[in-house]
Protein backbone atom coordinates (compact mmCIF):
# COMPACT_ATOMS: atom_id res chain seq x y z
CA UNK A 1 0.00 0.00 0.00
CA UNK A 2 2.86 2.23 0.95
CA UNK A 3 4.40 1.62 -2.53
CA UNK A 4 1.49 2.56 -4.11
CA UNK A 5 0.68 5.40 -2.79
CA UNK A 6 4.34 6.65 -3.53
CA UNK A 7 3.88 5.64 -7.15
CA UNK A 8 0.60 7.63 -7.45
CA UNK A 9 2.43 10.54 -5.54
CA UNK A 10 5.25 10.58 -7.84
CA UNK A 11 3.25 10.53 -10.76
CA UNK A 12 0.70 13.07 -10.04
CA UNK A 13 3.54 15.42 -8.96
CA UNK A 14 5.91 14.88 -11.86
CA UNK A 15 7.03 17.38 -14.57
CA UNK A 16 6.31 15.32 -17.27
CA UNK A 17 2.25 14.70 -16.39
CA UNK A 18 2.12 18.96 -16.26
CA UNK A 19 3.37 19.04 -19.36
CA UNK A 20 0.93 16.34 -20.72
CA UNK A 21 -2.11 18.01 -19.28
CA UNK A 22 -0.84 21.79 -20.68
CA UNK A 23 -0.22 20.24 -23.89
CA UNK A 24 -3.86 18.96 -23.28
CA UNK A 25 -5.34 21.82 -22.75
CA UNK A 26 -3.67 23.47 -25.77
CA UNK A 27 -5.46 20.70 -28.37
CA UNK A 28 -8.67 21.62 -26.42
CA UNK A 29 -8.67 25.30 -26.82
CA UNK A 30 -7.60 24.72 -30.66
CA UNK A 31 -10.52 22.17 -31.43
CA UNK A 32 -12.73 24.60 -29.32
CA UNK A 33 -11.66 27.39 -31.35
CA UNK A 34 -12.02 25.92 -34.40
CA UNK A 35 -15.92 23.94 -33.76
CA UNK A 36 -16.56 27.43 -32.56
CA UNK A 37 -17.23 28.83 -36.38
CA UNK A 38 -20.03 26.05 -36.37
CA UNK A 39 -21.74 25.68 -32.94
CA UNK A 40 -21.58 28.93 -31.41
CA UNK A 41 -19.06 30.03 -28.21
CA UNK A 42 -21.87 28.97 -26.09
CA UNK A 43 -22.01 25.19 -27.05
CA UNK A 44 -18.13 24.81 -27.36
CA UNK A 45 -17.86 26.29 -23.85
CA UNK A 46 -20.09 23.63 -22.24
CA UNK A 47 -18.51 20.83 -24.66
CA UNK A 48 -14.86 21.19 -24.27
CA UNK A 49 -14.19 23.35 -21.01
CA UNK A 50 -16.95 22.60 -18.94
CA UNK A 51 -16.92 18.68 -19.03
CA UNK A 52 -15.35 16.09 -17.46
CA UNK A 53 -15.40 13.72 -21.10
CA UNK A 54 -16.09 14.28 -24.70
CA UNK A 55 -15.75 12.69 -27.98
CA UNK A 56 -14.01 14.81 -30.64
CA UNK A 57 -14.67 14.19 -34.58
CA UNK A 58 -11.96 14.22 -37.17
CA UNK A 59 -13.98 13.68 -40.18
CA UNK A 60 -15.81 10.52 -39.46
CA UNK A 61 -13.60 9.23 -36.46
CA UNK A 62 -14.41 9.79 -33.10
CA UNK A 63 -11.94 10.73 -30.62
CA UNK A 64 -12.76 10.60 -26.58
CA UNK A 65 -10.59 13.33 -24.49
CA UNK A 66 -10.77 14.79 -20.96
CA UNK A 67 -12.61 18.01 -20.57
CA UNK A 68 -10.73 21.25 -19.55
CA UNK A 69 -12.61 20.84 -16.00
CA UNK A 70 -11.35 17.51 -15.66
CA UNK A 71 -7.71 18.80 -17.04
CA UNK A 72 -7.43 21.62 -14.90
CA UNK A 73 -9.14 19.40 -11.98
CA UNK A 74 -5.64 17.36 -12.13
CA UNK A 75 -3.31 20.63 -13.22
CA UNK A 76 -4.40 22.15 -9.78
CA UNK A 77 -3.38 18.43 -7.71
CA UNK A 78 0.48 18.37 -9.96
CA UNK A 79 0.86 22.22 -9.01
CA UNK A 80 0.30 21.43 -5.37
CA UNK A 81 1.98 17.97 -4.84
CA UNK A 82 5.15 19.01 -7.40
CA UNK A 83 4.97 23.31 -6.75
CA UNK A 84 4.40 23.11 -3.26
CA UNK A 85 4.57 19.85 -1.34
CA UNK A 86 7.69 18.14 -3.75
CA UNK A 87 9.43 21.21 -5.07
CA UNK A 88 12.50 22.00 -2.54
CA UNK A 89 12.61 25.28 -0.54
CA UNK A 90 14.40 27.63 -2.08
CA UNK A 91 14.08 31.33 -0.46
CA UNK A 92 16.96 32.42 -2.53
CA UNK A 93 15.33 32.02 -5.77
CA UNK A 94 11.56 32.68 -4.49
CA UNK A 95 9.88 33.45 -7.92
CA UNK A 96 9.00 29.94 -8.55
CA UNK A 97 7.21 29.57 -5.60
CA UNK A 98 5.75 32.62 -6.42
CA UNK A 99 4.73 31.40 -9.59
CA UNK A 100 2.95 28.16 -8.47
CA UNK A 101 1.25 29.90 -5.82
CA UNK A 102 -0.18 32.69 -7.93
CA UNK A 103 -0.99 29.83 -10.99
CA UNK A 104 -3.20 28.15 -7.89
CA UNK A 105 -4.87 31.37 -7.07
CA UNK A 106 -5.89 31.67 -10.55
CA UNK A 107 -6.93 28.46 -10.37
CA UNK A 108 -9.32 28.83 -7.22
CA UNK A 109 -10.54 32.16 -8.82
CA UNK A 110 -11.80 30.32 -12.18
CA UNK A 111 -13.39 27.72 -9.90
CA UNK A 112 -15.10 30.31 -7.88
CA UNK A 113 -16.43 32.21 -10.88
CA UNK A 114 -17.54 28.58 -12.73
CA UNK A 115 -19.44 27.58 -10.00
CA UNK A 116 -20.64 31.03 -8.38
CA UNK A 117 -20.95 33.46 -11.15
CA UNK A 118 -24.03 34.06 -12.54
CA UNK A 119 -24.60 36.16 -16.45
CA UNK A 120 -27.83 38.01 -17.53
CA UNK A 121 -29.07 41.49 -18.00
CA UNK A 122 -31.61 43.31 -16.90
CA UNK A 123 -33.52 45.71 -19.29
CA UNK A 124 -34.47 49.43 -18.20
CA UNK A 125 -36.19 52.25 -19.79
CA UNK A 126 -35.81 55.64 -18.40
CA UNK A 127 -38.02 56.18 -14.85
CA UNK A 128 -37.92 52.15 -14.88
CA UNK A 129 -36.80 50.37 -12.10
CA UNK A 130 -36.61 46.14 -11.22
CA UNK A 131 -34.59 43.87 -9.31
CA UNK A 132 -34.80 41.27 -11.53
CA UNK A 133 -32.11 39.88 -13.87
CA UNK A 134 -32.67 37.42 -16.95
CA UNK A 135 -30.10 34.52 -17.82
CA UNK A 136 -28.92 35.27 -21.55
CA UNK A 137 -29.29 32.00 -22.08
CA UNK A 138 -30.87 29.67 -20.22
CA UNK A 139 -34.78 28.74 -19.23
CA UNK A 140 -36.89 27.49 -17.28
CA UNK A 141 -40.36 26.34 -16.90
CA UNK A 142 -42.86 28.10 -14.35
CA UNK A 143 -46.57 26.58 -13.16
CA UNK A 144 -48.36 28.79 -11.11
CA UNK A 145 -52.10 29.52 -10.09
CA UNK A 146 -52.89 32.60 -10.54
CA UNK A 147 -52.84 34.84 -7.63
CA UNK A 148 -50.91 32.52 -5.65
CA UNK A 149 -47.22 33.92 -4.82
CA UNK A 150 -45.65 30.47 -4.80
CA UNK A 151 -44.12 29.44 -8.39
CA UNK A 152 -43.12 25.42 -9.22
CA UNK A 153 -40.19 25.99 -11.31
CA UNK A 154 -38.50 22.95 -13.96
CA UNK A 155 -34.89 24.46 -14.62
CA UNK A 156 -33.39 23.87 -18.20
CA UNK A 157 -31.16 20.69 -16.91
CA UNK A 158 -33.96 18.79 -16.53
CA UNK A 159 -34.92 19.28 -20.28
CA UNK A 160 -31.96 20.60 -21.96
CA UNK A 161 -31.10 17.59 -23.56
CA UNK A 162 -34.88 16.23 -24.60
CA UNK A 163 -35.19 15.93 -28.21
CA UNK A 164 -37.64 17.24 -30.87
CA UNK A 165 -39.34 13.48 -30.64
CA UNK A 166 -38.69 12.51 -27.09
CA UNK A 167 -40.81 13.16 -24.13
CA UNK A 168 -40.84 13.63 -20.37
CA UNK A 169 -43.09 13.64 -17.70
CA UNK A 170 -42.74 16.23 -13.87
CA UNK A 171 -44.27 14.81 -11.10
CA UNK A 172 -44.84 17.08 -8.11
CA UNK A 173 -46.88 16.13 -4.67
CA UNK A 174 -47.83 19.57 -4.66
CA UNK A 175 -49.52 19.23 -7.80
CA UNK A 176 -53.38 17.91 -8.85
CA UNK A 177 -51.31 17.00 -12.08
CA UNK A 178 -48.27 15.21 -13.55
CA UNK A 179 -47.17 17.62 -16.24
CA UNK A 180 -45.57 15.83 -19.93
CA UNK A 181 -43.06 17.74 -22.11
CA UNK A 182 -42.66 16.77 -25.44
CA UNK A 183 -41.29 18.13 -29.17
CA UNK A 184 -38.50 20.71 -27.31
CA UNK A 185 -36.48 21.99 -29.55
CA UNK A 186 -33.82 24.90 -28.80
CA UNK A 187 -34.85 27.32 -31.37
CA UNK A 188 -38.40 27.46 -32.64
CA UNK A 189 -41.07 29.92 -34.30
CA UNK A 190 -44.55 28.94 -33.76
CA UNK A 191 -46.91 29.10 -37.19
CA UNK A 192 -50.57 29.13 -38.02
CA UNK A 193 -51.53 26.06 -39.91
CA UNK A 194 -52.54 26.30 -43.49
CA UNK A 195 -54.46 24.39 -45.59
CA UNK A 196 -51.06 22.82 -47.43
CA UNK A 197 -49.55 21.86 -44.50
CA UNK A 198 -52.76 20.68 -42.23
CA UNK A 199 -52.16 17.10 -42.68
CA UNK A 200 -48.18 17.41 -42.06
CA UNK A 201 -48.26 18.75 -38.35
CA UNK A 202 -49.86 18.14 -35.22
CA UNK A 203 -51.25 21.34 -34.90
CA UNK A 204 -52.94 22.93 -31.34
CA UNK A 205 -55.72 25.95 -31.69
CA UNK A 206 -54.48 26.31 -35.18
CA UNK A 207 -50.50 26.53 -34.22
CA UNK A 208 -47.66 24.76 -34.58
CA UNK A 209 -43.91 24.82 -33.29
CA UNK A 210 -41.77 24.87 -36.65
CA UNK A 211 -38.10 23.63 -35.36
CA UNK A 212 -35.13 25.80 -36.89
CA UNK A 213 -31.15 25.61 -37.35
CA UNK A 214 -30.04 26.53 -34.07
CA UNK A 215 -28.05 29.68 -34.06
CA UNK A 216 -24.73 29.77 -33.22
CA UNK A 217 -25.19 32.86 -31.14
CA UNK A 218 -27.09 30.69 -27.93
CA UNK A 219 -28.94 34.22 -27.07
CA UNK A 220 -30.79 34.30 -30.35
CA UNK A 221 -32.45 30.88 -29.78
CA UNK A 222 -36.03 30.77 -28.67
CA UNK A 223 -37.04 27.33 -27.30
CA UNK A 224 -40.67 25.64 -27.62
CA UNK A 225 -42.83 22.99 -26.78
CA UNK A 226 -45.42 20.74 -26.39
CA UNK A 227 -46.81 21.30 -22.35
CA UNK A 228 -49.49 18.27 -21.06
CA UNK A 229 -51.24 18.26 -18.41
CA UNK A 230 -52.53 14.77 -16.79
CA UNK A 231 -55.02 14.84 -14.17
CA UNK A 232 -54.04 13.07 -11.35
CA UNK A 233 -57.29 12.29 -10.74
CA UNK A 234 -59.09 11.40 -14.00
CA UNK A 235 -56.69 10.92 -16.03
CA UNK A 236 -57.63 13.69 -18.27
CA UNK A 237 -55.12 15.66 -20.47
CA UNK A 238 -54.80 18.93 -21.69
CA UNK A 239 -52.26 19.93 -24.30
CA UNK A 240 -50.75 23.78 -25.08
CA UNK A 241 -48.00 24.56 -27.16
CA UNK A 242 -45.27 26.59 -25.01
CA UNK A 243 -42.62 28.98 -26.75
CA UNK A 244 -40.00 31.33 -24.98
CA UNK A 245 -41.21 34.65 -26.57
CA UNK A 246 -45.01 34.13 -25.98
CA UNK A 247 -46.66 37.48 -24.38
CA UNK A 248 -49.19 35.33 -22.61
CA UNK A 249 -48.93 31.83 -21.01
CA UNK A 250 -50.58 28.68 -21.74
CA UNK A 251 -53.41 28.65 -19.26
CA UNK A 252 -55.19 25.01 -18.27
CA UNK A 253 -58.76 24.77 -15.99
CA UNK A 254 -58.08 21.51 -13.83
CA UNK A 255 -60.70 20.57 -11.74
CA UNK A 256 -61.35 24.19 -10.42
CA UNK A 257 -58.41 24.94 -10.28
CA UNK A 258 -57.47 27.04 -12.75
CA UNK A 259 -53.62 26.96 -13.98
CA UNK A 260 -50.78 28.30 -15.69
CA UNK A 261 -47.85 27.16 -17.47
CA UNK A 262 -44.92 29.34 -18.90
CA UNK A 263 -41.48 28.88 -20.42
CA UNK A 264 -39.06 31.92 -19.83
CA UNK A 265 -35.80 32.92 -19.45
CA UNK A 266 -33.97 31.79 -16.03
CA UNK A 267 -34.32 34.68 -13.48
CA UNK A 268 -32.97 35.68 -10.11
CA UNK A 269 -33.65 38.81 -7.48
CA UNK A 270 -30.95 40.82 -6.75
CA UNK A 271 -30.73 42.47 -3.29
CA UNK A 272 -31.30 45.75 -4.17
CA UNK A 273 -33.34 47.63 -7.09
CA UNK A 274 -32.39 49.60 -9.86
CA UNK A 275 -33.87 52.74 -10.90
CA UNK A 276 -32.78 54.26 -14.50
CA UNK A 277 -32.70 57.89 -14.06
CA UNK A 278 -30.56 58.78 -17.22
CA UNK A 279 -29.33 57.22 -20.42
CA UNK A 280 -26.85 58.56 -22.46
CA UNK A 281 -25.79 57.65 -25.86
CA UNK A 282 -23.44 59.10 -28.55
CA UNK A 283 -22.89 58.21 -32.17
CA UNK A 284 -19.70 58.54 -34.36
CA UNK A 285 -20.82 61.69 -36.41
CA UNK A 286 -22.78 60.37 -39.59
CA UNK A 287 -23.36 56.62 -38.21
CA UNK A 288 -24.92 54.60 -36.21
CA UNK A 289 -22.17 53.19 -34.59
CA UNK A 290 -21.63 53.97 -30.94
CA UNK A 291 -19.15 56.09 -29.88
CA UNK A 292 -19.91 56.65 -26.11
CA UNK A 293 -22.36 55.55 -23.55
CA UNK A 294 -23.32 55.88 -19.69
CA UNK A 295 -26.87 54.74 -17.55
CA UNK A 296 -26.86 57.59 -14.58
CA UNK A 297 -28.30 55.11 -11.80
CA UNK A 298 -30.18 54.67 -8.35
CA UNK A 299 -29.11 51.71 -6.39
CA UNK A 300 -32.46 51.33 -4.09
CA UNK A 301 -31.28 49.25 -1.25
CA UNK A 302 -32.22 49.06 2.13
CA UNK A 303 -29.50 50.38 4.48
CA UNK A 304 -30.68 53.29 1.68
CA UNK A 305 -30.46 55.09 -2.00
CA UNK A 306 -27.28 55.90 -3.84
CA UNK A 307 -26.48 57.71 -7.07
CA UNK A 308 -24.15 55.85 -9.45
CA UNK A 309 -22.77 56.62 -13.05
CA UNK A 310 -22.24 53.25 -15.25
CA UNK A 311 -20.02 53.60 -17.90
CA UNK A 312 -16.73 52.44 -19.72
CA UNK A 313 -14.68 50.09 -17.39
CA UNK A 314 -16.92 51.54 -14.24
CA UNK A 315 -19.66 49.31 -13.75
CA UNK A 316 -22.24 49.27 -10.71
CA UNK A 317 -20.67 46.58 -8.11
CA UNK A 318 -22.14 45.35 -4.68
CA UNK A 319 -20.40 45.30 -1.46
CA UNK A 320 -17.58 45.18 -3.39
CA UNK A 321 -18.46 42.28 -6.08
């Protein structure tokens, strides 16, 4: 046992396994960079640097490697066991500790943000104010009776990887329903049926959910579909098509009860509110292009108000985040 252990330690501390996983992560960020110019950054990102395993394809030949997470998982154990625990003491030539110790920093401080950080934006006009921020890119699923302040929520990893012909079904104690998603697809545009095309989809109140290319900017893509509703009770269904830029939500009378269902973009609260006093905008003379921008702010909070000015490389930030 002893010997093993020293064999594992003197691998996963040796020079030559840094330089394998480096060289690692250099064929990921060049495969990432180059799939990018087909899938999007979005897609790449969660493919090759947010996985622990993917499959890689050269033409029509598959190749399995390690995910950045996994990579960097066992970059941060060499730099600790080789940098720090193996690496002799040197205090007159410092910088290499130095070195390992700020690599390991960085390395805590991309962990920190992957796990943490959270991306979305929250649209203002002037004399508008909200405390509520939208993912750019991910949704979720919301059933709610009306006038009742508690929401049953289905985030997008429970359906993100459903297919256009697969199906799902939520169940929920809470619920006089089990609730069945079907046709999902990531970027949809729903269509009124015509008289050519009748016999071709399964249409609902004279709409259906035409599935296109999925864009390789992930923002741009507006998800759909097909929301049942099975009474717990009797076993009856109701069926409503769902789409992410709908204006109302699919509303459902069980028992009665009356219901509704509604797919939107992921949101959160913030601990404050924002109030948009001011926007300012400037053009390069003779275009449209922007030259020069700023949102004059009030950050609502309660230990109370404070006027800020967002602009270039001075953004609004909390308690110091």
């Amino acid at each position: 046992m002893t010997w093993l252990l020293k064999k594992l330690f003197a691998l996963f501390s040796s020079f030559g396994l840094a330089v394998v996983l480096i060289m690692t992560l250099f064929l990921l960020t060049l495969f990432g960079t180059l799939e990018q110019v087909d899938h999007g950054l979005y897609d790449v990102q969660k493919k090759y640097f947010e996985s622990l395993w993917l499959v890689h394809w050269i033409g029509p030949v598959p190749v399995p490697l390690p995910g950045a997470f996994l990579v960097l998982s066992v970059l941060t154990l060499n730099l600790v066991l080789g940098g720090l625990v193996r690496m002799r003491k040197n205090w007159k030539r410092p910088g290499i500790l130095i070195v390992h110790i700020g690599m390991l920093l960085m390395m805590a401080a991309g962990l920190v943000t992957f796990k943490l950080s959270k991306s979305g934006a929250m649209t203002l006009f002037p004399d508008e104010r909200s405390n509520e921020v939208l993912s750019y890119y991910d949704w979720q699923i919301e059933i709610q009776k009306p006038g009742d302040k508690e929401t049953l929520v289905i985030g997008q990893d429970d359906f993100r990887d459903l297919s256009s012909d697969g199906k799902r079904t939520f169940y929920s104690d809470t619920l006089p329903f089990d609730i069945v998603l079907s046709d999902y697809s990531r970027n949809t545009i729903p269509l009124p049926v015509g008289p050519m095309i009748k016999d071709e989809v399964d249409a609902i109140d004279g709409y259906f959910l035409r599935a296109l290319p999925k864009a390789n900017e992930a923002e741009r893509n507006i998800p759909g579909a097909k929301v049942t509703l099975r009474d717990k009770k009797s076993g009856e269904e109701q069926t409503a098509l769902l789409w992410g830029m709908a204006t109302e939500p699919a509303a459902f009378n069980v028992g009665d009860e009356q219901w509704t269902v509604d797919l939107g973009k992921t949101r959160w609260s913030l601990p404050f509110a924002i109030h948009l006093d001011e926007f300012i905008r400037e053009t390069h003379p003779g275009t449209g292009m922007d030259a020069y921008f700023e949102s004059k702010i009030t950050k609502i909070d309660p230990t109370g108000d404070e006027k800020i000015r967002v602009h270039m490389n001075h953004p609004l930030r909390h308690k110091g985040t």
